[in-house]
N, C-alpha and C. Protein backbone atom coordinates (compact mmCIF):
# COMPACT_ATOMS: atom_id res chain seq x y z
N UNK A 1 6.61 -27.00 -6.64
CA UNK A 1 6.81 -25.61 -7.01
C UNK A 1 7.81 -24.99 -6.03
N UNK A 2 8.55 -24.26 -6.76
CA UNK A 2 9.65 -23.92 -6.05
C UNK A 2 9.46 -22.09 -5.85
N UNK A 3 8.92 -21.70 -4.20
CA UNK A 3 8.64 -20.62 -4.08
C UNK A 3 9.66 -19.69 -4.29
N UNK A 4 10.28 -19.77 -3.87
CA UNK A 4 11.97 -18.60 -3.64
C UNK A 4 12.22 -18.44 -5.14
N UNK A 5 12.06 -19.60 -5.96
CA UNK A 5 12.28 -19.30 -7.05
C UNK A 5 11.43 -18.26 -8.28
N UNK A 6 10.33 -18.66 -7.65
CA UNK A 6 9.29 -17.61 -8.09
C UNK A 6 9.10 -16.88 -8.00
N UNK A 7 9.46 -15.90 -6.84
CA UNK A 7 9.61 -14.84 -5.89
C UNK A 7 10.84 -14.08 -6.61
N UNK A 8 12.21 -14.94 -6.96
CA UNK A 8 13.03 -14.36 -7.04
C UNK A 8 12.80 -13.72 -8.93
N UNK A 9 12.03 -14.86 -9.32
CA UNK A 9 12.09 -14.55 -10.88
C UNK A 9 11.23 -13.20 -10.94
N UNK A 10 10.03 -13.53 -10.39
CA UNK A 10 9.23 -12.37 -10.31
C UNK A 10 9.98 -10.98 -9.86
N UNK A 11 10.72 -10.48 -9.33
CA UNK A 11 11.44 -9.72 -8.97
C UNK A 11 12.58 -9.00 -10.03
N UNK A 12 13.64 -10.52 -10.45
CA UNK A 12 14.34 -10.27 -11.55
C UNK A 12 13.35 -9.66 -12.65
N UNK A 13 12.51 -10.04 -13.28
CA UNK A 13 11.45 -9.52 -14.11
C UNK A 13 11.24 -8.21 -14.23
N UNK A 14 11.15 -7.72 -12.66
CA UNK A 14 10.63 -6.37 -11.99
C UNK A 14 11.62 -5.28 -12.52
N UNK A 15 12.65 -5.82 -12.05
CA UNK A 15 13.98 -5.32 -12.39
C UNK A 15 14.31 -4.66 -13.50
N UNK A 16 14.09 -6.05 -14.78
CA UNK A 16 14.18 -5.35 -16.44
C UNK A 16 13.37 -4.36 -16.30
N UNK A 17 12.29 -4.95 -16.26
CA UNK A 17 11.27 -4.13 -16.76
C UNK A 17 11.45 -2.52 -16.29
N UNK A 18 11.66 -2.24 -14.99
CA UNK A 18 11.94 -0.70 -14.82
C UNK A 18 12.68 -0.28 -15.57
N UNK A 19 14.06 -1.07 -15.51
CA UNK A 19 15.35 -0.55 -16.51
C UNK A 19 14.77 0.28 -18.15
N UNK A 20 14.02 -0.70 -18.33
CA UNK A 20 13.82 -0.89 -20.04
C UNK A 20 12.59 0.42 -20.32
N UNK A 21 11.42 0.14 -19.22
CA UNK A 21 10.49 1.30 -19.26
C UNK A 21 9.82 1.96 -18.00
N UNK A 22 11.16 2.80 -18.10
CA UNK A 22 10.70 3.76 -16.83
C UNK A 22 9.44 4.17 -16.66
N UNK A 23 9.12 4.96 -17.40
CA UNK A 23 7.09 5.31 -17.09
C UNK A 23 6.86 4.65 -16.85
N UNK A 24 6.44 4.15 -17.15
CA UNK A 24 5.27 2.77 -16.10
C UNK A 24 6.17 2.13 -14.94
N UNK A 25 7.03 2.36 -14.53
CA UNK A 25 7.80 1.93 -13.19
C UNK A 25 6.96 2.11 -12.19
N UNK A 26 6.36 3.23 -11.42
CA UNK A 26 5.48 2.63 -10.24
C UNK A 26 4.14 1.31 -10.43
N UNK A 27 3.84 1.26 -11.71
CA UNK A 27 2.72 0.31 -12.09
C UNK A 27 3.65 -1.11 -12.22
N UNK A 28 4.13 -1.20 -12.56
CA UNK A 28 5.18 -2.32 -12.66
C UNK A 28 5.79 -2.92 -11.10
N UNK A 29 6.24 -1.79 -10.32
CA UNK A 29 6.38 -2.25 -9.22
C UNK A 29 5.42 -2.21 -8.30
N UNK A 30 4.27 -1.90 -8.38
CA UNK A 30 2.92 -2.28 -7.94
C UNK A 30 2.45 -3.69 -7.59
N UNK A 31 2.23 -4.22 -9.15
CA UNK A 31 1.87 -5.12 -9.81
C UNK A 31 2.96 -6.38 -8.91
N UNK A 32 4.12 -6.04 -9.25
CA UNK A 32 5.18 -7.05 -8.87
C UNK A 32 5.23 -7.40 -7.22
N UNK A 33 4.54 -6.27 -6.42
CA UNK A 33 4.92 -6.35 -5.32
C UNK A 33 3.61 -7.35 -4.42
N UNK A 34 2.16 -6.58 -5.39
CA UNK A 34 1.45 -7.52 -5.38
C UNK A 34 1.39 -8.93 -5.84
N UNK A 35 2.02 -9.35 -6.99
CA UNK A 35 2.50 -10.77 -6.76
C UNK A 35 3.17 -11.75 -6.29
N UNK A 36 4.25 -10.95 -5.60
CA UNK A 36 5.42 -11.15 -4.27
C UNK A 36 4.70 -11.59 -3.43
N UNK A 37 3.47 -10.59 -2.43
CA UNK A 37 2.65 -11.07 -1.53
C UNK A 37 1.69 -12.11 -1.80
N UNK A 38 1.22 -12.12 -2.90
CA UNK A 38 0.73 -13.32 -3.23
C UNK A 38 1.59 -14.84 -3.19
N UNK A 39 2.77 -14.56 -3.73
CA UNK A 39 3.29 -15.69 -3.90
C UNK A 39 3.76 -16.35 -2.04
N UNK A 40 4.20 -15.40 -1.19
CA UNK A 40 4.53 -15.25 -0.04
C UNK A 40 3.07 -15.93 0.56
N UNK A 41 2.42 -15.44 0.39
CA UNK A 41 0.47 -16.02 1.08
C UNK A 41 1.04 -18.02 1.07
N UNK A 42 1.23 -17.93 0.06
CA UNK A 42 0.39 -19.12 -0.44
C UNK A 42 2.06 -19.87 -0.27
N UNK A 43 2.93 -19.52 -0.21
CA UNK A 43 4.30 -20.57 0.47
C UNK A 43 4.16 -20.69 1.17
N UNK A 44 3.50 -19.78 2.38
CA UNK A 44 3.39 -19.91 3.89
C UNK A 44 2.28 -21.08 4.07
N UNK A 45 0.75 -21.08 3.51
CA UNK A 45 0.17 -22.09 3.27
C UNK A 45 -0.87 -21.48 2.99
N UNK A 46 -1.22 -20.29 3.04
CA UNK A 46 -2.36 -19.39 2.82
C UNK A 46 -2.91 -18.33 3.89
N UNK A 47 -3.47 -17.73 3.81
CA UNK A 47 -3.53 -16.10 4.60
C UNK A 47 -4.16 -16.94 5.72
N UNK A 48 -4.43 -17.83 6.39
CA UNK A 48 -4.99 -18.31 7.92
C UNK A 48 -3.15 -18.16 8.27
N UNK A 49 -2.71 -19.09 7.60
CA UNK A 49 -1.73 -19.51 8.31
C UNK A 49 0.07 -18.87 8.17
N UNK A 50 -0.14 -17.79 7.63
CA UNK A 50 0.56 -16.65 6.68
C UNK A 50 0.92 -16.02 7.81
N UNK A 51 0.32 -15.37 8.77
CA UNK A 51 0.57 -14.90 10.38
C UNK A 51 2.04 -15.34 10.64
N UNK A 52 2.05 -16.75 11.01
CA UNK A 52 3.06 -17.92 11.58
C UNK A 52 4.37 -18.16 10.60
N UNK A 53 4.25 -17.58 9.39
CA UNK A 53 5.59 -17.73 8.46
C UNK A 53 6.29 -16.98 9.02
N UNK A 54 6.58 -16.07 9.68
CA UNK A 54 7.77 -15.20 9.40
C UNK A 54 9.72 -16.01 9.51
N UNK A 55 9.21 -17.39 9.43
CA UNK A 55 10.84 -17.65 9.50
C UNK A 55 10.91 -17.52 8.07
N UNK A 56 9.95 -17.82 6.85
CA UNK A 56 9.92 -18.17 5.46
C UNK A 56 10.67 -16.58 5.28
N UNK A 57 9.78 -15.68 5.86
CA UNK A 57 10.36 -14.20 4.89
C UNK A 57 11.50 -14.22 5.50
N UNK A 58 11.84 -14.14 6.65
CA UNK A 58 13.59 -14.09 6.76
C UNK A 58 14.20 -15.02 5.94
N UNK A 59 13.84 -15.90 5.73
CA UNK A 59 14.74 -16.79 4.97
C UNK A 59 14.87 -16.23 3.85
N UNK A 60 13.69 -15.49 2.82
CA UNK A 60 13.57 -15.42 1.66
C UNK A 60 14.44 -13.36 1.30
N UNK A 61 14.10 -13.19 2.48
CA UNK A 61 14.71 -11.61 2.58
C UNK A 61 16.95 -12.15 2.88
N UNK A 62 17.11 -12.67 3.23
CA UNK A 62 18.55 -12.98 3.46
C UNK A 62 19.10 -13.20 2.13
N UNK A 63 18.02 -14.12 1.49
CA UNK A 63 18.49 -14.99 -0.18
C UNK A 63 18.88 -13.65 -1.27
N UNK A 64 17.16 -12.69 -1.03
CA UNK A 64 17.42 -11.75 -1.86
C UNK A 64 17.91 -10.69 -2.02
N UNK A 65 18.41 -10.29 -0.58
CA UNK A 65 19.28 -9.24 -0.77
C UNK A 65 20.97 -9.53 -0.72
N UNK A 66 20.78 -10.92 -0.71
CA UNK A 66 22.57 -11.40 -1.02
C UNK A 66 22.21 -11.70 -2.80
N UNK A 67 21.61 -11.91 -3.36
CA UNK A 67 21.36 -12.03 -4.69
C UNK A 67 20.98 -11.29 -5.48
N UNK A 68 20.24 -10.57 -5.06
CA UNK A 68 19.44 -9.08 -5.47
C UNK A 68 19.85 -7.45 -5.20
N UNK A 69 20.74 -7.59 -4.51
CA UNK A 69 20.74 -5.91 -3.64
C UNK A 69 19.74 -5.62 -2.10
N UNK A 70 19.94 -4.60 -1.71
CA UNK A 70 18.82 -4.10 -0.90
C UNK A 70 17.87 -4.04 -1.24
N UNK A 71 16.79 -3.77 -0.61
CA UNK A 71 15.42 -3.32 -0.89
C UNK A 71 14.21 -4.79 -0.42
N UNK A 72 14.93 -5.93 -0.24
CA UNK A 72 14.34 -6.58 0.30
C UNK A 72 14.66 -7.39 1.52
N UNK A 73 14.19 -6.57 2.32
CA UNK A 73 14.42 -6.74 3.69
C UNK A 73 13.28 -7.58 4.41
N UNK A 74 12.96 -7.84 5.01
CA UNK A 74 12.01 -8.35 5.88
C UNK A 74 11.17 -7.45 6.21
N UNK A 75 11.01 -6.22 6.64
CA UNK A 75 10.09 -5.42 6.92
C UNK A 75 9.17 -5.19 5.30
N UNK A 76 9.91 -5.32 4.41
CA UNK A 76 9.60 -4.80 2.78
C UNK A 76 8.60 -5.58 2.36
N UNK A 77 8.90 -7.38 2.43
CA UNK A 77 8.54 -8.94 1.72
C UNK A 77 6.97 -8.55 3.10
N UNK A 78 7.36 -8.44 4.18
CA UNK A 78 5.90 -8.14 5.11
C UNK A 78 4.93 -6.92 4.85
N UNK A 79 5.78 -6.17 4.00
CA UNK A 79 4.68 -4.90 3.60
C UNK A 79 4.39 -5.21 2.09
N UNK A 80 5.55 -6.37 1.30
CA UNK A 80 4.63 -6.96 0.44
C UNK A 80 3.15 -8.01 0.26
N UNK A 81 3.26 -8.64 1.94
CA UNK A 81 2.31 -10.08 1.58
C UNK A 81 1.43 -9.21 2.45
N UNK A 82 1.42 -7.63 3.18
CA UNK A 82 -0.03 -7.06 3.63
C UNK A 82 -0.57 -6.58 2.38
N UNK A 83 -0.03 -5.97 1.82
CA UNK A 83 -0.50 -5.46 0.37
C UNK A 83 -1.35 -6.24 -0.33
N UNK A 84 -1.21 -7.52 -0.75
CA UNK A 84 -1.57 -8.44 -1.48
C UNK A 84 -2.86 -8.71 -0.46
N UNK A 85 -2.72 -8.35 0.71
CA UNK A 85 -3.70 -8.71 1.45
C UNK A 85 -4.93 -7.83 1.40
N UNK A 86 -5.24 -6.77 2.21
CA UNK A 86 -5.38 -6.10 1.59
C UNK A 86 -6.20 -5.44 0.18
N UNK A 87 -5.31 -5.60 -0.72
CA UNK A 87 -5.58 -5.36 -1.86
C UNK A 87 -6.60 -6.80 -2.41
N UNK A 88 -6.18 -7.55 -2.60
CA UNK A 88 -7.25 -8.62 -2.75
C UNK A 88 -8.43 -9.02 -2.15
N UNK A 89 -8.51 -8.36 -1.89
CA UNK A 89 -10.01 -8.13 -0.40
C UNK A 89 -11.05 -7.30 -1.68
N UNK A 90 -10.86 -7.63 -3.08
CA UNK A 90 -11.91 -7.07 -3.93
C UNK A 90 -11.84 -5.59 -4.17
N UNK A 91 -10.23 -5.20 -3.84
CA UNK A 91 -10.52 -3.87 -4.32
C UNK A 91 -9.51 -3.65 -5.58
N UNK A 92 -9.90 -2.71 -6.11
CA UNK A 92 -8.86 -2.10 -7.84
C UNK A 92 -7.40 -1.72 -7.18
N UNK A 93 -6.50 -1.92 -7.91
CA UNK A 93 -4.82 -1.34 -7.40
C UNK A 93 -4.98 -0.38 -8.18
N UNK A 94 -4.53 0.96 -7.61
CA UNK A 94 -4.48 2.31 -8.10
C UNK A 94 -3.50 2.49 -8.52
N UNK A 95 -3.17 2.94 -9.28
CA UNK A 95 -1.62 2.94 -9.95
C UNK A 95 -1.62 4.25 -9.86
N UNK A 96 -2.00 5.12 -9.25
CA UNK A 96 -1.83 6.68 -9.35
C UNK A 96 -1.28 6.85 -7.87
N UNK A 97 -1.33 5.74 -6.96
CA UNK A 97 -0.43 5.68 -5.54
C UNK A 97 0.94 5.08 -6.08
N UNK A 98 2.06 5.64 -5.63
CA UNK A 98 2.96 4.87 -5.49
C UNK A 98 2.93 4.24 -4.29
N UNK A 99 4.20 3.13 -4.18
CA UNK A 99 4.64 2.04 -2.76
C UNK A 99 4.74 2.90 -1.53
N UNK A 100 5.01 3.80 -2.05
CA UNK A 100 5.37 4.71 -0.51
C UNK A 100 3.81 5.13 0.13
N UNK A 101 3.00 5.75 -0.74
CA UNK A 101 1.49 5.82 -0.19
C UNK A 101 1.08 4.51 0.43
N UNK A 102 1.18 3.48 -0.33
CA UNK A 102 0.65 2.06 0.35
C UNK A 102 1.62 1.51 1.21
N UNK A 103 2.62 1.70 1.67
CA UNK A 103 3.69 1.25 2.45
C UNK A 103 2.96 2.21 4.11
N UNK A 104 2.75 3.17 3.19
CA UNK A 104 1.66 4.28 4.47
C UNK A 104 0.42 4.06 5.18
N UNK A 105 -0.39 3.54 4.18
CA UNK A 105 -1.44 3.06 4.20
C UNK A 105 -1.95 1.87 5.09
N UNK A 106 -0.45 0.49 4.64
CA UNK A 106 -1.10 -0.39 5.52
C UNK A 106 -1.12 -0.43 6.65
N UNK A 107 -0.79 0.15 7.58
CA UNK A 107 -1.17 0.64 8.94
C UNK A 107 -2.67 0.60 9.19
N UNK A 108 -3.35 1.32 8.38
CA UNK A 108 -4.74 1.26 8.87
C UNK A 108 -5.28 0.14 8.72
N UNK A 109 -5.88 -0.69 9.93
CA UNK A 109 -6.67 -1.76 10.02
C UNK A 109 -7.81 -1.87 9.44
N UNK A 110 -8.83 -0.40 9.48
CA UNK A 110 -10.11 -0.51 9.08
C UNK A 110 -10.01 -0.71 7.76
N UNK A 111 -11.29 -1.64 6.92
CA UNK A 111 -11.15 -1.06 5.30
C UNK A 111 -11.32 0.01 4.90
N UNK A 112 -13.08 0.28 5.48
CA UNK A 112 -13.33 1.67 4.92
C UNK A 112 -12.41 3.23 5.45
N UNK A 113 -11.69 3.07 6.44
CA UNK A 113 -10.58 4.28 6.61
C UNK A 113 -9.46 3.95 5.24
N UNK A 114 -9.37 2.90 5.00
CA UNK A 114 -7.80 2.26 4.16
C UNK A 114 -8.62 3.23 2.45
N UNK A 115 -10.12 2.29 2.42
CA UNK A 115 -10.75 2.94 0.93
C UNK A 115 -10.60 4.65 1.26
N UNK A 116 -10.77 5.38 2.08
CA UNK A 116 -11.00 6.76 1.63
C UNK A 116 -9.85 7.56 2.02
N UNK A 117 -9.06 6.81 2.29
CA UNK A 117 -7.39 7.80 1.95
C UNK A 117 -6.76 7.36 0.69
N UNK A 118 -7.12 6.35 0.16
CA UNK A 118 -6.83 5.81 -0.86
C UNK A 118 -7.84 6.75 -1.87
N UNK A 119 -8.79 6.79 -2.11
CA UNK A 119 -9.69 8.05 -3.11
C UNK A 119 -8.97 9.15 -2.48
N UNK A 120 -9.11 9.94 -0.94
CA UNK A 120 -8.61 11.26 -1.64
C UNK A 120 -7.58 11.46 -1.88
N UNK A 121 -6.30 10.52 -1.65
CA UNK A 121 -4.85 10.99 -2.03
C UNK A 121 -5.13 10.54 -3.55
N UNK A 122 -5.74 9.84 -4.22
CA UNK A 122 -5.89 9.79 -5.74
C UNK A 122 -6.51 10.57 -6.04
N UNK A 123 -7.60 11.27 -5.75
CA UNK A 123 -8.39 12.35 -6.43
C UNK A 123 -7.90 13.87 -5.97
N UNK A 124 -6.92 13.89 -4.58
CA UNK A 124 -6.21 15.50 -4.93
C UNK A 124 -4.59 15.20 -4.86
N UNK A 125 -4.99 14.26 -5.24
CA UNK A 125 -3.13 13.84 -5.42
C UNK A 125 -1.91 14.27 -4.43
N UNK A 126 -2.26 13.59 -3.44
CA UNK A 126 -1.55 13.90 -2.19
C UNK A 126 -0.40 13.19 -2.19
N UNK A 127 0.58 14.01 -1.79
CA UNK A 127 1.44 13.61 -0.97
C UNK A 127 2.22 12.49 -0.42
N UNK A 128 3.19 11.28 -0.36
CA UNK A 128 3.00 10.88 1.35
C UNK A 128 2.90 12.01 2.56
N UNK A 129 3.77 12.76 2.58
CA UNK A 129 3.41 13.88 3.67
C UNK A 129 1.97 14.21 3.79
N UNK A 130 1.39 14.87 2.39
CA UNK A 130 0.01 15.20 2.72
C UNK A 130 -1.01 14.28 3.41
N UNK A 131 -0.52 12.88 2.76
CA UNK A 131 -1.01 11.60 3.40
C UNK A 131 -1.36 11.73 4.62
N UNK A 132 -0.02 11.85 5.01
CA UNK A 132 0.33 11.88 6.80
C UNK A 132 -0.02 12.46 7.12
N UNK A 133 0.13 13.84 7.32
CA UNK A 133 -0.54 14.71 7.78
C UNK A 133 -2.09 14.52 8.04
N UNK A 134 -2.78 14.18 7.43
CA UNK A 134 -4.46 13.63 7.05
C UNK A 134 -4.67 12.81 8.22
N UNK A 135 -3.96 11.58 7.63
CA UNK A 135 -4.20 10.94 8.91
C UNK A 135 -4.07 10.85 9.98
N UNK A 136 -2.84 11.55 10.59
CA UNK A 136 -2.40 12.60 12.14
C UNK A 136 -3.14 12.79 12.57
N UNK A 137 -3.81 13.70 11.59
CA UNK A 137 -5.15 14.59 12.26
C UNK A 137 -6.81 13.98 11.94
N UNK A 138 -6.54 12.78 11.85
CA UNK A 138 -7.85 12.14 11.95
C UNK A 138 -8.55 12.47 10.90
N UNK A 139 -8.32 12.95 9.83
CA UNK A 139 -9.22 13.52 9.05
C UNK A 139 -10.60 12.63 8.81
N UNK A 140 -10.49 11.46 8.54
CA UNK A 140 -11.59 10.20 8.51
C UNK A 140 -13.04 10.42 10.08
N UNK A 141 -12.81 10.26 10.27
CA UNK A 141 -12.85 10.65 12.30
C UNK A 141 -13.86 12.10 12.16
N UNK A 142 -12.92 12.97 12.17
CA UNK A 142 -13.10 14.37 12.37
C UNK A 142 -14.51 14.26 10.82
N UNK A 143 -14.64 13.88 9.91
CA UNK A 143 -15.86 14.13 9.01
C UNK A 143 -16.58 13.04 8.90
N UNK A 144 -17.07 12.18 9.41
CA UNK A 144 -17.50 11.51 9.80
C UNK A 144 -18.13 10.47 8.74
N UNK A 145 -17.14 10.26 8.33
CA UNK A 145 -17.94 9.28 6.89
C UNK A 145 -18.52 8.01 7.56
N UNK A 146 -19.02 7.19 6.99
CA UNK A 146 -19.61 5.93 8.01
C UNK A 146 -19.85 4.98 6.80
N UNK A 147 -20.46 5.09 5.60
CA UNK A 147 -20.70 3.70 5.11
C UNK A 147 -20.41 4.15 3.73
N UNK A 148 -20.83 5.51 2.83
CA UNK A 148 -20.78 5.38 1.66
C UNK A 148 -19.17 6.22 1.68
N UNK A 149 -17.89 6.09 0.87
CA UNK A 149 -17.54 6.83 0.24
C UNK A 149 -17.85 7.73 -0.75
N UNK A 150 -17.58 8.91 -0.46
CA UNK A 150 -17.71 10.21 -0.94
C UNK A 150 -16.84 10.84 -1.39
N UNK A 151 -16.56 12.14 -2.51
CA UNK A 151 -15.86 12.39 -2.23
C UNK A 151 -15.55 14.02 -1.38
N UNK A 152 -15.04 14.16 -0.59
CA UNK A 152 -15.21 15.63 0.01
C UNK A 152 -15.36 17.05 -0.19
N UNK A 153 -16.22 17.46 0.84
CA UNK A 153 -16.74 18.67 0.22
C UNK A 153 -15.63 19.89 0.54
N UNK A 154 -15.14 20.67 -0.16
CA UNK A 154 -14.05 21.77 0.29
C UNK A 154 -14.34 22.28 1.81
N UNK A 155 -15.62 22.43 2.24
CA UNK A 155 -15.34 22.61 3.54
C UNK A 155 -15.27 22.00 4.84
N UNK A 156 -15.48 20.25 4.35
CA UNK A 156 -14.82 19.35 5.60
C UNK A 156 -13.31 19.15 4.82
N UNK A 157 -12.48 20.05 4.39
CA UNK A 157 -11.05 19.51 4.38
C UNK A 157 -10.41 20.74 5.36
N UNK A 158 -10.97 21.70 5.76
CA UNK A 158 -10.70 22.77 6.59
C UNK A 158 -10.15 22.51 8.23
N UNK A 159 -9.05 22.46 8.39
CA UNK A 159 -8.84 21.42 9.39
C UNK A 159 -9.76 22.51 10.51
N UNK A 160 -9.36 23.90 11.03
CA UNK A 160 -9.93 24.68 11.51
C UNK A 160 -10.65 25.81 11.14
N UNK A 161 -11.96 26.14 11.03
CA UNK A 161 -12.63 26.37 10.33
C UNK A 161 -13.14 27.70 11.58
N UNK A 162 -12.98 29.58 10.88
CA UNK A 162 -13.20 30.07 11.61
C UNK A 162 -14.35 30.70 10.91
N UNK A 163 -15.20 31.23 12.05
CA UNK A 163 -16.74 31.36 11.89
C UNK A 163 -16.53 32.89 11.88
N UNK A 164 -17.58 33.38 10.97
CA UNK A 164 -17.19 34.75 10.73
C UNK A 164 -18.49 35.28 10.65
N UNK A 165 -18.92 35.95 11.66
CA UNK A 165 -20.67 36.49 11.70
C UNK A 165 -20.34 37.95 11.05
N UNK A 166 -21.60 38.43 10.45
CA UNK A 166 -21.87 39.56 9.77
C UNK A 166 -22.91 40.12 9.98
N UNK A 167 -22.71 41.90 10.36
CA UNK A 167 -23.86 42.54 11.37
C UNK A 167 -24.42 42.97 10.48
N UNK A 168 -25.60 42.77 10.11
CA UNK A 168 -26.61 43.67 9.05
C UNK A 168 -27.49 45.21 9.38
């Protein structure tokens, strides 16, 4: 099996397909980017040993952006095969994030911090900025979630919250 080749088809694929149907373009390049990292896992020899590739993605980032255009750089093909990572750890791909939210995202090490910025930027439809911002300020941390996801109550999103007594 010829990886680069698979990688590259998968990509070309990616390509039409936006051209042809824009709406669904962030789901499409979702999908594609998650199979990139997949395919990347498993050339390297599999996620133990996936760490130790990085000569494979330079190699494979040089091929495709002399064949392909920009956009696949080495930092990109590594924020593709965390994704896949990640994401295959048994959780749903949200298609209501674009790449830029999850390009944001994989930074966070923990799962359960990764699951509940992932629900609330899907359920109040944040931002990357709003993203950021969130996580700056600890928002995870500061309300102290611990095991169940929830989703938040209007008054732990209050970053400073002023107390207002009333004399009867």
């Amino acid at each position: 099996m010829n990886y680069y080749d698979e990688i590259k088809e998968t990509l070309v694929k990616n390509e039409i397909y936006k051209k042809v149907k824009d709406y669904s373009k962030n789901k499409s390049d979702l999908n594609a980017y998650f199979e990139v990292g997949r395919l990347i896992i498993e050339a390297q020899g599999g996620e133990k040993r996936a760490k130790y590739g990085n000569k494979l993605i330079k190699e494979y980032s040089f091929k495709l952006t002399k064949e392909l255009g920009k956009g696949y750089n080495i930092t990109n093909l590594k924020n593709m095969r965390q994704f896949y990572l990640k994401i295959s750890k048994g959780r749903t791909l949200c298609d209501q994030l674009q790449w830029s939210h999850y390009r944001y995202l994989l930074g966070i090490k923990n799962d359960k911090v990764f699951d509940y910025y992932v629900m609330i930027t899907k359920n109040l439809n944040l931002s990357v900025r709003q993203l950021r911002e969130r996580i700056k300020s600890k928002e995870y941390e500061r309300i102290g979630f611990k095991e169940e996801i929830e989703e938040p109550k209007i008054n732990t999103l209050i970053k400073n919250p002023i107390m207002i007594k009333v004399k009867k």
